[in-house]
C-alpha atoms as a PDB file:
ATOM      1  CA  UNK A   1     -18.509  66.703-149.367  1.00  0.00           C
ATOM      2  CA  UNK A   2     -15.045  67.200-147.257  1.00  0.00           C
ATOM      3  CA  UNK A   3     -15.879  63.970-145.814  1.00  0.00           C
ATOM      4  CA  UNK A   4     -15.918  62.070-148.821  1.00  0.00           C
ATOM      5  CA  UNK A   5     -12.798  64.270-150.064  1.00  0.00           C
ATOM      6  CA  UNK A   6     -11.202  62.866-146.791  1.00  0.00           C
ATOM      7  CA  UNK A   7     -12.306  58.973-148.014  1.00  0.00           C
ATOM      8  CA  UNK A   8     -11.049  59.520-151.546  1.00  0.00           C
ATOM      9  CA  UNK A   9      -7.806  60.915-151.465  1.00  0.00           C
ATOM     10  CA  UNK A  10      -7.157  57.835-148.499  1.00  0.00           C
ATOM     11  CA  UNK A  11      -7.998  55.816-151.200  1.00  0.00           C
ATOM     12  CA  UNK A  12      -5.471  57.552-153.846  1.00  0.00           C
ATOM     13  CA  UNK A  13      -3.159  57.179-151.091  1.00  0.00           C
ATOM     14  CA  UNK A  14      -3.387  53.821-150.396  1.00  0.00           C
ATOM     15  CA  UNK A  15      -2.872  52.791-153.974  1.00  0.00           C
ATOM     16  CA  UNK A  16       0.721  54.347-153.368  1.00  0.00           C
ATOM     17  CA  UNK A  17       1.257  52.501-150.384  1.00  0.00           C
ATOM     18  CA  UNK A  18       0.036  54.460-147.590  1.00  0.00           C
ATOM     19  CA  UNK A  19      -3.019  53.004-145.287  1.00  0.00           C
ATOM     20  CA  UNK A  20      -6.680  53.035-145.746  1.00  0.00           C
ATOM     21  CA  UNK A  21      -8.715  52.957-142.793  1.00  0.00           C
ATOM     22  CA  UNK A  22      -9.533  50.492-140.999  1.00  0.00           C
ATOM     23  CA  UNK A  23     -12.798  51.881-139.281  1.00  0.00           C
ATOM     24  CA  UNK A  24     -14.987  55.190-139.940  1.00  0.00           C
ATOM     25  CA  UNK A  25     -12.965  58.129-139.890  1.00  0.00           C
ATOM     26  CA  UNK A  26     -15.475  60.630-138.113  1.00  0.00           C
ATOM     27  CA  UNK A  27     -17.417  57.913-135.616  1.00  0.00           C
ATOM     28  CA  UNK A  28     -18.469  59.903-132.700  1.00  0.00           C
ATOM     29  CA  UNK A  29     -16.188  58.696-129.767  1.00  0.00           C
ATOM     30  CA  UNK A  30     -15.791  59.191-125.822  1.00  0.00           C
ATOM     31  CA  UNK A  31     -16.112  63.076-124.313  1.00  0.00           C
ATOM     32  CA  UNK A  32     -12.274  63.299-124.818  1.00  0.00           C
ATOM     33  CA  UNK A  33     -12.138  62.668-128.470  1.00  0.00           C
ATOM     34  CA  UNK A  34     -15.383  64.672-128.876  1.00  0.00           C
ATOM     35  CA  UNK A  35     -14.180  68.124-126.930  1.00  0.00           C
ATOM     36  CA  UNK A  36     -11.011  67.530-129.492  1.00  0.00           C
ATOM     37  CA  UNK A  37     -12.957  67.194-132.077  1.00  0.00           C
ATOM     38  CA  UNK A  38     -15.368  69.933-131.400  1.00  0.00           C
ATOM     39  CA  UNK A  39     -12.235  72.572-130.962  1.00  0.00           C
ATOM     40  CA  UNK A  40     -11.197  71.765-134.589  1.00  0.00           C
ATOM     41  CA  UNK A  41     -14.823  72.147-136.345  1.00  0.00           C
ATOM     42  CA  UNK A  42     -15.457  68.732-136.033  1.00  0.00           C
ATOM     43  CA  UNK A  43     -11.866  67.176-136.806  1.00  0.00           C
ATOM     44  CA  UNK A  44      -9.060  65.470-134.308  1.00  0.00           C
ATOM     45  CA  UNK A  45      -5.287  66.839-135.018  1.00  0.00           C
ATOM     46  CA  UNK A  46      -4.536  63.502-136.630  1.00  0.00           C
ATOM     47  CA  UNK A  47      -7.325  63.718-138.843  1.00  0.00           C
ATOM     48  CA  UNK A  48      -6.284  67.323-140.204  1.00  0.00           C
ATOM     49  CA  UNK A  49      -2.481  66.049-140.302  1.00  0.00           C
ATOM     50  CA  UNK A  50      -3.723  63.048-142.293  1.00  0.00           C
ATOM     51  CA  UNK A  51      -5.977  64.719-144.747  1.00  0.00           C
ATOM     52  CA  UNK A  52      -2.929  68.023-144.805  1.00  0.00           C
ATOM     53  CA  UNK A  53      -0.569  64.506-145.903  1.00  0.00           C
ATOM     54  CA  UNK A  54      -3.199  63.032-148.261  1.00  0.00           C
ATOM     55  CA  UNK A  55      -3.545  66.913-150.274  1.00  0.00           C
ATOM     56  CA  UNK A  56       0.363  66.957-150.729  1.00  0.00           C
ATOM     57  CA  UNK A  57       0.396  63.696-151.774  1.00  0.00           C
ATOM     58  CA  UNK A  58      -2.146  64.544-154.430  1.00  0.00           C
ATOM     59  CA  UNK A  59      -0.784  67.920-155.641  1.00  0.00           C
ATOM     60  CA  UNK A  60       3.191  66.071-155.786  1.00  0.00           C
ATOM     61  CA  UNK A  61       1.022  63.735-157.768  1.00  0.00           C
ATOM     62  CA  UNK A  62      -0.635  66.504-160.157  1.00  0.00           C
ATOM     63  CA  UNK A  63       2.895  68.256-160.414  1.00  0.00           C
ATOM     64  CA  UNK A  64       4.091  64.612-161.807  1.00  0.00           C
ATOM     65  CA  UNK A  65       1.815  64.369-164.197  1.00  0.00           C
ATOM     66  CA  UNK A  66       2.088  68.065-165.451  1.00  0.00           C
ATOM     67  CA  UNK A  67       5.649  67.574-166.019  1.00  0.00           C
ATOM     68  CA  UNK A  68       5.254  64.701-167.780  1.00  0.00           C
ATOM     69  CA  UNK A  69       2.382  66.068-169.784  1.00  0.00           C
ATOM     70  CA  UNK A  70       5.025  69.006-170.632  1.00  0.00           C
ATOM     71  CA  UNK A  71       8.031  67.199-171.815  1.00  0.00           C
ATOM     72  CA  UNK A  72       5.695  65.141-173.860  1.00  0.00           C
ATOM     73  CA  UNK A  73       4.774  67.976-175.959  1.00  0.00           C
ATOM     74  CA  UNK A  74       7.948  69.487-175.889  1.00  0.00           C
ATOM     75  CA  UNK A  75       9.350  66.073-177.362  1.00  0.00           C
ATOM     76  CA  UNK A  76       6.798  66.453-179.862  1.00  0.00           C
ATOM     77  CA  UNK A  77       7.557  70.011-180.946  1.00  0.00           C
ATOM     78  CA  UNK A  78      10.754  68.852-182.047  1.00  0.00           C
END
């Protein structure tokens, strides 16, 4: 399920300009990448910076919307 998580909010990103990728996100790589991978429970440092960028993106996103969500009724109180 954090996998897909990971896929979606690339996708949310991308709509606001950022970059989808290009290949799979979690292929199993050379004995380098895979030690790396294995010290972070399975994820490289780029791929937790990424997905830590991808979250804030979403929750400025959600924070947006609530405040527009908020003056709307407050307009409407009035």
């Amino acid at each position: 399920m954090w996998r897909n998580g990971l896929y979606t909010m690339r996708a949310i990103n991308a709509c606001f300009g950022g970059k989808y990728p290009e290949k799979p996100l979690f292929e199993v790589g050379e004995s380098k990448e895979s030690s790396e991978r294995q010290e972070h429970d399975g994820y490289t440092e780029q791929e937790i910076k990424e997905a830590r960028e991808a979250l804030v993106m979403q929750l400025q996103i959600m924070e947006g919307q609530q405040r527009r969500a908020k003056r709307k009724k407050e307009l409407f109180e009035h």
